[in-house]
C-alpha atoms as a PDB file:
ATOM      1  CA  UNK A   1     -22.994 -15.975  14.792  1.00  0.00           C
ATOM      2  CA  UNK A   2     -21.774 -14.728  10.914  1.00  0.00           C
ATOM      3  CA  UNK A   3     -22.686 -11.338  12.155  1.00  0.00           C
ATOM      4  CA  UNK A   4     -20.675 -11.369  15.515  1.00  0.00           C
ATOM      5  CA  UNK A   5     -17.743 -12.728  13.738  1.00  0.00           C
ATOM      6  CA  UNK A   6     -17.759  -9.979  11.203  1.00  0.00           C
ATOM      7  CA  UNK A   7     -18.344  -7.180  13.973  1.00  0.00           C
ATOM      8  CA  UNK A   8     -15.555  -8.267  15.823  1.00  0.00           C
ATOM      9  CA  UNK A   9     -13.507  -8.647  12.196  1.00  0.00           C
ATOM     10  CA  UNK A  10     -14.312  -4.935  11.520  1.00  0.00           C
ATOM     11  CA  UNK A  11     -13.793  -3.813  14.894  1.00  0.00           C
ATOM     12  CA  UNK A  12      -9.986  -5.200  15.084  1.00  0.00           C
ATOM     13  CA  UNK A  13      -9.649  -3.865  11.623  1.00  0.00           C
ATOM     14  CA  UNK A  14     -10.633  -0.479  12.630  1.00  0.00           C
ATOM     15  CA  UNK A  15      -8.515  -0.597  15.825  1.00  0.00           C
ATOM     16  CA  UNK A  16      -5.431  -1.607  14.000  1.00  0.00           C
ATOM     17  CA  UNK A  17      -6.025   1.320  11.856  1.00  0.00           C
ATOM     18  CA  UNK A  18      -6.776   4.047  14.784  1.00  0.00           C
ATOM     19  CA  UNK A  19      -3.314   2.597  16.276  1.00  0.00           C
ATOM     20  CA  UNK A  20      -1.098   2.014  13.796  1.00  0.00           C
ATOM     21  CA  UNK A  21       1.201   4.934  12.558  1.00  0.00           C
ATOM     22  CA  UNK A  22      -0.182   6.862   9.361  1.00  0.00           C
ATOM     23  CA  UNK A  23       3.152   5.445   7.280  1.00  0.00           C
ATOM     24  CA  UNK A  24       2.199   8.304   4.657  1.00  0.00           C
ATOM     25  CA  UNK A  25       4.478  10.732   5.917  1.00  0.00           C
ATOM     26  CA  UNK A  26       6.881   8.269   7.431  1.00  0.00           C
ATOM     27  CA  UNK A  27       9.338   6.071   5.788  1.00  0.00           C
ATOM     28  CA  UNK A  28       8.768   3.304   8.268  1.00  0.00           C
ATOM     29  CA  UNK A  29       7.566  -0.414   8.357  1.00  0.00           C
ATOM     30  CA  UNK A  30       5.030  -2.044  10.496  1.00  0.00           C
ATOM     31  CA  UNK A  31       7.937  -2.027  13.225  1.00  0.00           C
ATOM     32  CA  UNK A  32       7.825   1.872  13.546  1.00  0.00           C
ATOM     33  CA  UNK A  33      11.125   2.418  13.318  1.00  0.00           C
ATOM     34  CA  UNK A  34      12.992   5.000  11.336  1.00  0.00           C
ATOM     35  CA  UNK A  35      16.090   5.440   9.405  1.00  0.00           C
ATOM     36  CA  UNK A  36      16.131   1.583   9.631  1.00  0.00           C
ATOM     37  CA  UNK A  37      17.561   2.236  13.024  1.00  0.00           C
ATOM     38  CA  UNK A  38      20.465   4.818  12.033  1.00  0.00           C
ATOM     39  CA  UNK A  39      20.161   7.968  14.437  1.00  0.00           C
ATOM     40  CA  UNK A  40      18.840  10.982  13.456  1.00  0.00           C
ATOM     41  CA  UNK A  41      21.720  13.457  15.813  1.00  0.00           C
ATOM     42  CA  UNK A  42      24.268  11.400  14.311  1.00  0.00           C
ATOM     43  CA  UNK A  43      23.155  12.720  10.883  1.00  0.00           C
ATOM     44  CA  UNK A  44      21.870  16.108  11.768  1.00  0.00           C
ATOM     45  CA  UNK A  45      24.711  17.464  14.493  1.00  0.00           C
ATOM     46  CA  UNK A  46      27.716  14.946  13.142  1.00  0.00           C
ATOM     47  CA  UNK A  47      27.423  14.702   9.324  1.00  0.00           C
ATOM     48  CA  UNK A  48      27.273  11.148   9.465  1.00  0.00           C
ATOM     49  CA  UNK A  49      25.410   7.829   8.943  1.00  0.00           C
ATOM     50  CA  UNK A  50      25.354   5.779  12.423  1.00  0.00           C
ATOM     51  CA  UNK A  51      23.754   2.905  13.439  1.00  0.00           C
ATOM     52  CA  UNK A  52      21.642   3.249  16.254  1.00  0.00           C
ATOM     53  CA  UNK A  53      21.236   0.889  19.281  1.00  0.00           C
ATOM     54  CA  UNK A  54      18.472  -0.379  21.143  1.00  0.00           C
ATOM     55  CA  UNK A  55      19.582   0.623  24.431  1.00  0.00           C
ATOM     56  CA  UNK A  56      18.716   4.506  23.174  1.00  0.00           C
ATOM     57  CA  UNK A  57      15.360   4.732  21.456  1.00  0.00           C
ATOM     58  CA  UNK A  58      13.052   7.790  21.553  1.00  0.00           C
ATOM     59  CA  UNK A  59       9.399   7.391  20.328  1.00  0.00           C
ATOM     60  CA  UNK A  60       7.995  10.426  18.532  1.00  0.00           C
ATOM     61  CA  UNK A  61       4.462  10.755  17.335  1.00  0.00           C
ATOM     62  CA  UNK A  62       4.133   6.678  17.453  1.00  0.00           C
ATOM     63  CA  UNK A  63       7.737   6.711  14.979  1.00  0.00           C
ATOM     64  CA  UNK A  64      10.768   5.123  17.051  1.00  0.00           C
ATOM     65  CA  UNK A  65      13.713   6.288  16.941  1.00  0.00           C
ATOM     66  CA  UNK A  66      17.317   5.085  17.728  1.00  0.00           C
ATOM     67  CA  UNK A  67      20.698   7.009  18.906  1.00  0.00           C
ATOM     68  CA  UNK A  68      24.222   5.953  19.503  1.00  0.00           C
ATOM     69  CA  UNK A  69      24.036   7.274  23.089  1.00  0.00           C
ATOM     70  CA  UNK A  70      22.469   8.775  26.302  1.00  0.00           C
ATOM     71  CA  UNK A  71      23.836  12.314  25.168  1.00  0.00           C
ATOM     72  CA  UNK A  72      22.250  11.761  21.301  1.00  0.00           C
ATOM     73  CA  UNK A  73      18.759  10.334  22.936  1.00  0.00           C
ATOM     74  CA  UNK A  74      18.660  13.521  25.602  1.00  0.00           C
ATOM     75  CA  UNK A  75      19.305  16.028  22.950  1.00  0.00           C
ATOM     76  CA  UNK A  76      16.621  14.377  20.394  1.00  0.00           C
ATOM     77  CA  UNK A  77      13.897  13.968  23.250  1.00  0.00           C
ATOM     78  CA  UNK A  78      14.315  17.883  24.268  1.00  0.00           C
ATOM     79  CA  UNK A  79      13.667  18.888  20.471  1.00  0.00           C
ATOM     80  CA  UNK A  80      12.757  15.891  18.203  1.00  0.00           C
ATOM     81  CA  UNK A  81      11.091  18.379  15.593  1.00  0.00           C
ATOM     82  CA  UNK A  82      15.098  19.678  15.050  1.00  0.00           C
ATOM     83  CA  UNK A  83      15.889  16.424  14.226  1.00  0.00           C
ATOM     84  CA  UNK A  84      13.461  14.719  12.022  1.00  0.00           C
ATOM     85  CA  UNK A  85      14.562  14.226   8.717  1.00  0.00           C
ATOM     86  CA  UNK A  86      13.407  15.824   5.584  1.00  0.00           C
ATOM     87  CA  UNK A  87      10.403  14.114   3.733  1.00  0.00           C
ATOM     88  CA  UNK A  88       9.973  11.997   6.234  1.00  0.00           C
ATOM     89  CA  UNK A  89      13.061   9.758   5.021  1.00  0.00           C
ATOM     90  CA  UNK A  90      11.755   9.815   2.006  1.00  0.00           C
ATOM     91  CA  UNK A  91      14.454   9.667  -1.073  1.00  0.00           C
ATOM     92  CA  UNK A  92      14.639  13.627  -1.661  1.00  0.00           C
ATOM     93  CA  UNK A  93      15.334  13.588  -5.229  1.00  0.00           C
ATOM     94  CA  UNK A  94      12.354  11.030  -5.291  1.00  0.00           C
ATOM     95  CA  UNK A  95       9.833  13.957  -3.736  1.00  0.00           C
ATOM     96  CA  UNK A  96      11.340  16.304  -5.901  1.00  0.00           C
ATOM     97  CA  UNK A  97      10.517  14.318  -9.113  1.00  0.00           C
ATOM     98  CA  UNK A  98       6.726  13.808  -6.899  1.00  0.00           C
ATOM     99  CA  UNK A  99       7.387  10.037  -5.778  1.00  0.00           C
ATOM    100  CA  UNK A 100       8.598   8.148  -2.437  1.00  0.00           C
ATOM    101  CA  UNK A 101      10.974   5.979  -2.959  1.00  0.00           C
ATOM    102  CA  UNK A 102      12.647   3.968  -0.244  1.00  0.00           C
ATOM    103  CA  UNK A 103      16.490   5.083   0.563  1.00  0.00           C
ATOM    104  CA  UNK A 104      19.808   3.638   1.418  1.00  0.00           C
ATOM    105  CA  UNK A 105      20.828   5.284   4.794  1.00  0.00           C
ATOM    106  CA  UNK A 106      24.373   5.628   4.001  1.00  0.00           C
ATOM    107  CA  UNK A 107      23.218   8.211   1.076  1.00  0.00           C
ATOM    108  CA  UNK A 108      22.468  11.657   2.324  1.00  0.00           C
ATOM    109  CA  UNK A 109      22.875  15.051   2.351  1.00  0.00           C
ATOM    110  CA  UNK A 110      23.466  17.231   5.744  1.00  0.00           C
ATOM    111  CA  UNK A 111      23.177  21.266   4.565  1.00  0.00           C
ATOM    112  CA  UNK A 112      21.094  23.880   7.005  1.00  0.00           C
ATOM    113  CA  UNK A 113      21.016  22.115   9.657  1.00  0.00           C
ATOM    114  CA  UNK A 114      18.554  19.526   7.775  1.00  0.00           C
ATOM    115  CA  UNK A 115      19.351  15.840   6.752  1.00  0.00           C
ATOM    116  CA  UNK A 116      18.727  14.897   3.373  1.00  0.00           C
ATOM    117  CA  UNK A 117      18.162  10.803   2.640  1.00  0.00           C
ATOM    118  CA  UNK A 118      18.324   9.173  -1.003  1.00  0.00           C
ATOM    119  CA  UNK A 119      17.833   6.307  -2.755  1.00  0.00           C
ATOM    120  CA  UNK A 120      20.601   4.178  -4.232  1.00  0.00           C
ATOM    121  CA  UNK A 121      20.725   0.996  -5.877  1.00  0.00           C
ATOM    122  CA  UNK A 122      22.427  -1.015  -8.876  1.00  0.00           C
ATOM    123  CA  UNK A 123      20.687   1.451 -11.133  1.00  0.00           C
ATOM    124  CA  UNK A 124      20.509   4.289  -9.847  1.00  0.00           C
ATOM    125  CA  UNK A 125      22.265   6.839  -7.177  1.00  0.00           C
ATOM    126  CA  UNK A 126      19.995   9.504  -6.405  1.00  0.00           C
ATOM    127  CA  UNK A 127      22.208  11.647  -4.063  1.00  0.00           C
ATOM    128  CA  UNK A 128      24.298  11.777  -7.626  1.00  0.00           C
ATOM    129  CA  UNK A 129      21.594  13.368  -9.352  1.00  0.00           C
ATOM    130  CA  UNK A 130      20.722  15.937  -6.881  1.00  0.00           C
ATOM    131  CA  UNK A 131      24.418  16.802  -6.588  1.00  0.00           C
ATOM    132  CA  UNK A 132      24.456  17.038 -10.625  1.00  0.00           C
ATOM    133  CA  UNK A 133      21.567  19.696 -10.816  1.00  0.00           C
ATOM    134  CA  UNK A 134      23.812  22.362  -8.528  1.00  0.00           C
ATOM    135  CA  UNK A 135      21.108  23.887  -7.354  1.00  0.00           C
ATOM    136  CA  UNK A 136      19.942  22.827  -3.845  1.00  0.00           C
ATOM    137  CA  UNK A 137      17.596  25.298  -3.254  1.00  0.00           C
ATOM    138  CA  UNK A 138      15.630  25.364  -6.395  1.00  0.00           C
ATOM    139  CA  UNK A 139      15.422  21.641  -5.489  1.00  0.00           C
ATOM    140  CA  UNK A 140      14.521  21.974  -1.752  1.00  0.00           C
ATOM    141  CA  UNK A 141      12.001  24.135  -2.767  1.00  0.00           C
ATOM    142  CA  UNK A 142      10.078  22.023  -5.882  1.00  0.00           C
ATOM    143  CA  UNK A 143      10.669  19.115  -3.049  1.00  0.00           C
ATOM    144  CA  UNK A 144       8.720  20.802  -0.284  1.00  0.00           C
ATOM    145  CA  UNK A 145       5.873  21.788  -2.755  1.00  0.00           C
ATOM    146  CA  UNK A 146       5.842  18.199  -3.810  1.00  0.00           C
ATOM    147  CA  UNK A 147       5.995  17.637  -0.197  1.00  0.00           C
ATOM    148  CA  UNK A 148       2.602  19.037   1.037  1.00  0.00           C
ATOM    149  CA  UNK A 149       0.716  16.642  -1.649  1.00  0.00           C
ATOM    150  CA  UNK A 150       2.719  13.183  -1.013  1.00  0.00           C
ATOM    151  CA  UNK A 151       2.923  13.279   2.798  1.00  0.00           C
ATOM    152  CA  UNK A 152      -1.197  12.718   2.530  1.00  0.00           C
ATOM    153  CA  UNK A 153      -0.823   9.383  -0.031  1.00  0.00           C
ATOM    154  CA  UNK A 154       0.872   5.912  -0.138  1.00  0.00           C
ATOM    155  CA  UNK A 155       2.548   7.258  -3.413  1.00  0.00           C
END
């Protein structure tokens, strides 16, 4: 009986695995959802941090995403790859300096038609930083280095 109990143990445990989004290259929780529900158009075609609703959502490689409207939701589902933010939604300046760090959705940077997402807390605004280096590209490009290494861990 031990041994059915612990084959059926490992066998939900694997399952769970197989099915549950890889949250290594995604800045989600266990509900799948990204940008803690703020839509990706809104910050890639407007320049701006909007809350999502539940009445649009797109799912994207298992990650679900929410828009402010019908028009948003139809433009991510006919190219979701254009609108996917950078690192995942990973803090930027976090990957640059080779860590993830969580990120407040009201901090980001839109430049290149790419969406950039920081942390910011009581201690420390990490949009600031970037901004303070003047030099975007030399950052983008230690970032996506960084990039190719962290997407694969937990941190």
């Amino acid at each position: 009986m031990r041994q059915i109990i612990m084959l059926m143990f490992s066998l939900i445990f694997t399952s769970s695995i197989i099915l549950a989004q890889d949250n290594k290259a995604n800045n989600i929780d266990n509900s799948n959802i990204a940008l803690q529900g703020y839509s990706p158009v809104s910050y890639a075609d407007l320049g701006l941090a909007q809350k999502g609703v539940k009445t649009f959502k797109s799912e994207y490689e298992k990650v679900v995403y929410y828009f402010t409207s019908e028009e948003q939701k139809s433009k991510f589902d006919k190219n979701p790859e254009k609108y996917l933010p950078k690192y995942g939604g990973f803090c930027a300046f976090g990957i640059y300096a080779g860590a993830k760090f969580r990120v407040d959705p009201n901090k980001f940077i839109s430049k290149d038609g790419e969406y950039f997402l920081y942390l910011n807390n009581l201690e420390l605004d990490a949009k600031q930083l970037w901004l303070n280096e003047k030099n975007h590209n030399k950052l983008v490009s230690v970032a996506d280095e960084n990039w190719k290494k962290l997407s694969q861990t937990h941190n």
